[in-house]
Protein backbone atom coordinates (compact mmCIF):
# COMPACT_ATOMS: atom_id res chain seq x y z
CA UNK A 1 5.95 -19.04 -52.79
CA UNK A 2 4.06 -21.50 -50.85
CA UNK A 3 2.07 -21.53 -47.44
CA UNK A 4 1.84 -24.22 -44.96
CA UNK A 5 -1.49 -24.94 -44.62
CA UNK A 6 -1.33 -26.18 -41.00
CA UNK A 7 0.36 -22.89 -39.70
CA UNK A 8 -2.65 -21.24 -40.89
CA UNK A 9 -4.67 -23.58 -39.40
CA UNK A 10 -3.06 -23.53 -35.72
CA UNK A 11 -3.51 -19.77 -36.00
CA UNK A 12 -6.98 -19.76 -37.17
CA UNK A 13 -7.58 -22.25 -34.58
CA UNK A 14 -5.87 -20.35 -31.68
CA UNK A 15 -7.80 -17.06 -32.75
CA UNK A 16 -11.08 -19.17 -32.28
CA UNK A 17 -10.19 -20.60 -28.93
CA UNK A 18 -9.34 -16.77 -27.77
CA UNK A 19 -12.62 -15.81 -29.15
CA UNK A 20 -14.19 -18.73 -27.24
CA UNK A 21 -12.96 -17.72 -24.25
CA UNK A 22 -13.88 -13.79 -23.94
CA UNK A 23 -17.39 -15.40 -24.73
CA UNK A 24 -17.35 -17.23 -22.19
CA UNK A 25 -15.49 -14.47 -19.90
CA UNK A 26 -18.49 -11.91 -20.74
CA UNK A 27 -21.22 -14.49 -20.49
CA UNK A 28 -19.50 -15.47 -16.69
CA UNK A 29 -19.12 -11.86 -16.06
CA UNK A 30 -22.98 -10.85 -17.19
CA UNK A 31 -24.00 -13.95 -15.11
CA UNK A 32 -22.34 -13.01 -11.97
CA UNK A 33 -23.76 -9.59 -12.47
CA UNK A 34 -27.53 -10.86 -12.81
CA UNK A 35 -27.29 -12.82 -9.46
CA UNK A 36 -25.65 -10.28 -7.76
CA UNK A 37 -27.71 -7.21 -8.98
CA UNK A 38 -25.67 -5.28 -5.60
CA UNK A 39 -22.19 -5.11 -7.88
CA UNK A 40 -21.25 -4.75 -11.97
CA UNK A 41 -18.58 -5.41 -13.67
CA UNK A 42 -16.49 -2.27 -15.19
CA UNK A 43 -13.15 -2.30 -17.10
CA UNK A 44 -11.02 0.57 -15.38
CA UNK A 45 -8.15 2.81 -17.22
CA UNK A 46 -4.46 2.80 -16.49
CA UNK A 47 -3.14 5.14 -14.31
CA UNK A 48 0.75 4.53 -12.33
CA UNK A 49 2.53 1.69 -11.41
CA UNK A 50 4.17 1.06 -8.74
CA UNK A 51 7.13 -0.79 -7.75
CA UNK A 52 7.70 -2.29 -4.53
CA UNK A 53 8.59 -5.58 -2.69
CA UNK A 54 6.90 -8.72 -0.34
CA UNK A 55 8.55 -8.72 3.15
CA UNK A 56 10.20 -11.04 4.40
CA UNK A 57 11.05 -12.89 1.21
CA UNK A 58 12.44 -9.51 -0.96
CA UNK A 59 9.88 -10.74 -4.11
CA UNK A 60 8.70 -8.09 -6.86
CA UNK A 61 5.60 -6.96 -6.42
CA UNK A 62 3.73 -4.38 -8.98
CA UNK A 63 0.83 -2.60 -8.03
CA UNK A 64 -1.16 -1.16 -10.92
CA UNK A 65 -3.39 2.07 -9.64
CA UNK A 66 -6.08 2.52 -11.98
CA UNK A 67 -8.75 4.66 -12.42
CA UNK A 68 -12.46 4.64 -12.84
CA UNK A 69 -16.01 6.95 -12.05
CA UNK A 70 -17.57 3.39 -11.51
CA UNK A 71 -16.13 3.52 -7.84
CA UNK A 72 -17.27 6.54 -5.80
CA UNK A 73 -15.51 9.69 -4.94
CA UNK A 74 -13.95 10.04 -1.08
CA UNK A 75 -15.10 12.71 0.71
CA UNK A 76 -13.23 16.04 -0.10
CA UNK A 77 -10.13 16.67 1.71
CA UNK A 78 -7.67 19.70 1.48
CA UNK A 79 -4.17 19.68 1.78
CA UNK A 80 -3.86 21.06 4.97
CA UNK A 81 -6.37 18.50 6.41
CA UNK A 82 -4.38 15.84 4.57
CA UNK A 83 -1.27 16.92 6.45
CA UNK A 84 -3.30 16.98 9.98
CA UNK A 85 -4.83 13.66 8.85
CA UNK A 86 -1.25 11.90 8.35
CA UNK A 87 0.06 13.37 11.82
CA UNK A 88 -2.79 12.50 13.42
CA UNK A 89 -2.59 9.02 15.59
CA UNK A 90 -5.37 7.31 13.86
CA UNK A 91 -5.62 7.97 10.10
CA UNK A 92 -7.93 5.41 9.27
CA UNK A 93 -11.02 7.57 10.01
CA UNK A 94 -10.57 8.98 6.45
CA UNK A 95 -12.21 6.27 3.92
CA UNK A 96 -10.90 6.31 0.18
CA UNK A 97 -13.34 4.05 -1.86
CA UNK A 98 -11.78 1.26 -4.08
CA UNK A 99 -11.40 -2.32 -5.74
CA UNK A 100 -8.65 -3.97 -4.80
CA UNK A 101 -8.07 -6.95 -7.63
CA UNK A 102 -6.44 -10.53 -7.27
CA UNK A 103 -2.97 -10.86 -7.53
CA UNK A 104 -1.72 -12.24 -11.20
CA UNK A 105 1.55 -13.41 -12.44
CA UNK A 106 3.98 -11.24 -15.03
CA UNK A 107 6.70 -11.00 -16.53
CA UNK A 108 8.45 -7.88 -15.99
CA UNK A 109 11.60 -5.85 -17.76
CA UNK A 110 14.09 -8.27 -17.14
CA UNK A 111 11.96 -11.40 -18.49
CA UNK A 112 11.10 -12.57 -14.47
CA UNK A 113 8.49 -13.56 -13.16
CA UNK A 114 6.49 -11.16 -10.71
CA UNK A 115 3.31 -10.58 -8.88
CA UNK A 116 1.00 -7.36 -9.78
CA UNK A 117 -1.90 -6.26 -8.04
CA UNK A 118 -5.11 -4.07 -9.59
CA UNK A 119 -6.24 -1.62 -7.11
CA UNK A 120 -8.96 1.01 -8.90
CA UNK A 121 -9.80 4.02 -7.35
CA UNK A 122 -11.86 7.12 -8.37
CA UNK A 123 -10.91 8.99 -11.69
CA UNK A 124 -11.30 12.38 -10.32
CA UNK A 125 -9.50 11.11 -7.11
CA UNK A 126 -6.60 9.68 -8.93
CA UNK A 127 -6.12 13.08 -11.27
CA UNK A 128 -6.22 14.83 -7.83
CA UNK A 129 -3.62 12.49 -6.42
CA UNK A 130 -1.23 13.33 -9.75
CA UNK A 131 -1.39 16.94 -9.49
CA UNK A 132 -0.01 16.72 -6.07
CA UNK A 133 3.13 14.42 -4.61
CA UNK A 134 1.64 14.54 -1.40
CA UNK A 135 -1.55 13.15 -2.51
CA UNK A 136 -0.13 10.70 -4.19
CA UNK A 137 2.25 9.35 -2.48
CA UNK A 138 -1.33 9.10 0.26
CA UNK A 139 -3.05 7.29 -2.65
CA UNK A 140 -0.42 4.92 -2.62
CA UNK A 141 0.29 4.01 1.13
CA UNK A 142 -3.52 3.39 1.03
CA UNK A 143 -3.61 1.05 -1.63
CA UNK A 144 -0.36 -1.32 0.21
CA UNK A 145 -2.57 -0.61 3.07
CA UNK A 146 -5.55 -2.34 1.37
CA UNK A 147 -3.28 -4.93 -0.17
CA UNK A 148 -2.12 -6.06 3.22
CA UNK A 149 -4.90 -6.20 4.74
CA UNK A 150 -7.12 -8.07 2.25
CA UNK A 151 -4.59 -10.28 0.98
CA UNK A 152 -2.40 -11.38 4.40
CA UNK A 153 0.88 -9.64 3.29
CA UNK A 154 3.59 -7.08 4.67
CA UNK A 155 4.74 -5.02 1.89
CA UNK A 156 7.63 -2.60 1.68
CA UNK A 157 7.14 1.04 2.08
CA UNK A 158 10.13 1.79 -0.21
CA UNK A 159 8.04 1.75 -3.47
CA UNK A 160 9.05 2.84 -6.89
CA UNK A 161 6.93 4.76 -9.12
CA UNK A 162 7.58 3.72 -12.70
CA UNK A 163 7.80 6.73 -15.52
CA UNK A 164 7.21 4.69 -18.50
CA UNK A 165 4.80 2.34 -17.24
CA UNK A 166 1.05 3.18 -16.46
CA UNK A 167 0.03 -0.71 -16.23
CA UNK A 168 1.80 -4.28 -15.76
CA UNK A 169 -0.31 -6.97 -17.70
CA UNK A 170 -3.52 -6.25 -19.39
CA UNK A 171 -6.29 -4.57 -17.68
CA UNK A 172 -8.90 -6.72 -16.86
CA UNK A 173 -12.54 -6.42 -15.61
CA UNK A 174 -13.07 -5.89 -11.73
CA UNK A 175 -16.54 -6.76 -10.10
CA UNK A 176 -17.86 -3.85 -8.14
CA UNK A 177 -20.16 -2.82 -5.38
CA UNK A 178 -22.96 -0.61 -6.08
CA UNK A 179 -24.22 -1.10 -2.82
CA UNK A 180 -22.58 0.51 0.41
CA UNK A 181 -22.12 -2.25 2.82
CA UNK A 182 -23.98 -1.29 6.52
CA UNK A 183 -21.47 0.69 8.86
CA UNK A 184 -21.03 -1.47 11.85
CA UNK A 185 -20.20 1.22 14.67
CA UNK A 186 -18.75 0.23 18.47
CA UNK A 187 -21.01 1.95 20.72
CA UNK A 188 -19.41 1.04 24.00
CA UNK A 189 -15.39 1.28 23.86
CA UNK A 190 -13.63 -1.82 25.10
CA UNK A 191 -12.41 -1.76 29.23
CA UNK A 192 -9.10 -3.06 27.98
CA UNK A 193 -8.55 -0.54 25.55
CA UNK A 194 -5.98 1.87 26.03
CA UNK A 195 -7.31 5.81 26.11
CA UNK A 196 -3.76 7.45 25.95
CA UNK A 197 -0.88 6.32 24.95
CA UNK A 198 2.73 5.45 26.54
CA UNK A 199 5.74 6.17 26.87
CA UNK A 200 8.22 3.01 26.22
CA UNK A 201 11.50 2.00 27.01
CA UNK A 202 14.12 4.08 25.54
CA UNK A 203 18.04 3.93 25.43
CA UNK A 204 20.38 5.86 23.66
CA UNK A 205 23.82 4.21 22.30
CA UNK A 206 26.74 6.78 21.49
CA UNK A 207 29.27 4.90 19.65
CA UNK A 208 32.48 5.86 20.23
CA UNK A 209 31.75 6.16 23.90
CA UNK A 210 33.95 8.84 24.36
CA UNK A 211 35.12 11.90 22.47
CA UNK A 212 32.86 13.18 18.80
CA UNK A 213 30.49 10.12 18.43
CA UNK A 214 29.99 8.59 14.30
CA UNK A 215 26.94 6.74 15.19
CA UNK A 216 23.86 7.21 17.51
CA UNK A 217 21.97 3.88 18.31
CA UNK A 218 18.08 4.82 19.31
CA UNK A 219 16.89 1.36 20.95
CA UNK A 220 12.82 1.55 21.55
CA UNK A 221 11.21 -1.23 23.39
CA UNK A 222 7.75 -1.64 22.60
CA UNK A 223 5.95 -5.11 23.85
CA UNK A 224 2.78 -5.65 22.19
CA UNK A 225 3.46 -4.55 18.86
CA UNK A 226 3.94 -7.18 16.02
CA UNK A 227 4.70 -5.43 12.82
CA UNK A 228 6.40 -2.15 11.70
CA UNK A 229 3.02 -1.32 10.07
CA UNK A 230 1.55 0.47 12.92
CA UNK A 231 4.48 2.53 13.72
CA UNK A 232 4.92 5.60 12.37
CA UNK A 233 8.82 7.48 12.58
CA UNK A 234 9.42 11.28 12.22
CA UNK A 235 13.01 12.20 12.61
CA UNK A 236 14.45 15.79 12.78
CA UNK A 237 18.04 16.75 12.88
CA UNK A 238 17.75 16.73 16.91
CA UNK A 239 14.62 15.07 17.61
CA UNK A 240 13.10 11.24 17.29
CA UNK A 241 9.18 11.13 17.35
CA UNK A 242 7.72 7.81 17.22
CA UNK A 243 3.77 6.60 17.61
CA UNK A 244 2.67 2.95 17.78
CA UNK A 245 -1.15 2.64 16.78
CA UNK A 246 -3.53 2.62 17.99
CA UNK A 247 -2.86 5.13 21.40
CA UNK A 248 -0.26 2.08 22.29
CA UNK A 249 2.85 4.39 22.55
CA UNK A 250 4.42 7.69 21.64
CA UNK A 251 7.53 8.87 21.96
CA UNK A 252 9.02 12.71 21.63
CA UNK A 253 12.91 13.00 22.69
CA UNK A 254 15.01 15.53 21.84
CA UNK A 255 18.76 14.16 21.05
CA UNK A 256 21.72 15.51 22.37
CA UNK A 257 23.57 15.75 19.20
CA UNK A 258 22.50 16.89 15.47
CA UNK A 259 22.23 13.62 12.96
CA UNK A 260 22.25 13.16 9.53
CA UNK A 261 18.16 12.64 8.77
CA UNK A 262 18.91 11.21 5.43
CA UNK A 263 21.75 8.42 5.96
CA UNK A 264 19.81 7.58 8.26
CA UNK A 265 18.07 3.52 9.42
CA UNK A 266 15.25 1.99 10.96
CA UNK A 267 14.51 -1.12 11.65
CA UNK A 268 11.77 -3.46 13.82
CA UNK A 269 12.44 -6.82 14.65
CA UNK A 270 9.17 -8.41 15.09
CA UNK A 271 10.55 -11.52 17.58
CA UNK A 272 12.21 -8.94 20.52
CA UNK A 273 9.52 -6.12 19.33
CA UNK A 274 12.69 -3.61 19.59
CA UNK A 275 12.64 -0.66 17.19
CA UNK A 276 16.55 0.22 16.57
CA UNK A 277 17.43 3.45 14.82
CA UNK A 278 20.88 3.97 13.49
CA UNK A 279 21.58 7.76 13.83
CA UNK A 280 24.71 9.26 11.65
């Protein structure tokens, strides 16, 4: 049996070129790292990944939550203050720590190509946020939160948590801070600012006008706001709560008939900034 030499040659060569490179990966890494003596590089673990997709254009978009003591713990928070936290008009007071990565291209199960996202939080954190559905499914509203904000995008909020996956890709290293950056607190609140908030527009739709209605139409005007992002939506089986943030507008109705919470529909359109919920 015979080899061909240059197939052993193309692989030897390719296995030197990789080589080359995470050389010259560590030496860029360990250079960055010496100027900047404020951050370090560290190689986080796996933890979930989540499925979820871009808005408008419906694109797959995988967000890999990893896990790491390199980036510091939040401040401990029970469940109970959780819950108060996520009810509360401005959640954002609450800081969770992390390093939110640059998006890279992959292929995913059905040989397409996606976008995934690294987003490393705290290992104890993260191992808090598994033993608990409500903290994670917190741990993963703040990373799209993070996303959206650092990045420019509008990402859904009906996410998928894959069973069989912990990562998409290969893990890669993440530059750090080591360094808190300086809190930059608002000492005098703006005039314009609103201290409480509103209560908008609001029509009900009973379709068929007469006799048992099939379908409730909830129409909520609300000028000012841009994006679904800073609403948040509570429905019961005979009332609608809705808040805009920040202190914008808030809205608690009770409905005149029961509805079916779970066949339930919301939507925003950004252009007439009318929230529409379709009521069963």
């Amino acid at each position: 049996m015979t080899t061909d030499s240059s197939l052993l040659n193309s692989e030897l060569e390719l296995q030197q070129e990789e080589e080359l490179y995470q050389q010259l990966l560590l030496q860029t890494m360990g250079k960055m790292q010496t100027d900047n003596p404020d951050s370090k590089v560290i190689r986080p673990q796996p933890g979930m990944c989540v499925k979820t997709l871009s808005e408008p254009s419906k694109q797959k978009v995988f967000i890999n939550i990893c896990q790491s003591n390199a980036v510091p713990l939040p401040p401990e928070i029970s469940r109970e203050e959780l819950v108060q936290l996520l009810q509360s008009e401005d959640p954002s007071g609450y800081r969770v720590p992390m390093s939110i990565g640059e998006p890279h291209t992959e292929i995913d199960n059905n040989s397409q190509g996606c976008t995934a996202y690294d987003v490393v939080v705290n290992q104890e954190f993260f191992h808090k946020c598994q033993d608990d559905p409500l903290f994670q499914q917190f741990i993963i509203l703040v990373s799209l939160e993070g996303l959206e904000n650092k990045h420019d995008l509008e990402l859904s909020r009906d996410w998928k948590v894959l069973k069989n996956r912990k990562f998409l890709g290969s893990v890669s290293e993440q530059n750090i801070r080591t360094k808190s950056r300086p809190v930059i607190q608002e000492l005098q609140p703006q005039e314009n600012s609103p201290s409480t908030p509103k209560r908008p527009e609001f029509t009900l739709l009973v379709e068929p006008p007469a006799g048992d209605p099939e379908c409730l139409i909830a129409e909520i005007k609300l000028p000012g706001v841009s994006s679904s992002r800073s609403l948040l939506l509570d429905l019961g089986e005979d009332r609608l709560v809705l808040t805009a943030r920040p202190s914008l507008f808030h809205l608690d109705v009770f409905l005149p008939f029961l509805v079916d919470q779970e066949n339930s529909v919301a939507q925003y359109n950004g252009s007439t900034q009318v929230h529409k919920k379709h009521l069963m």
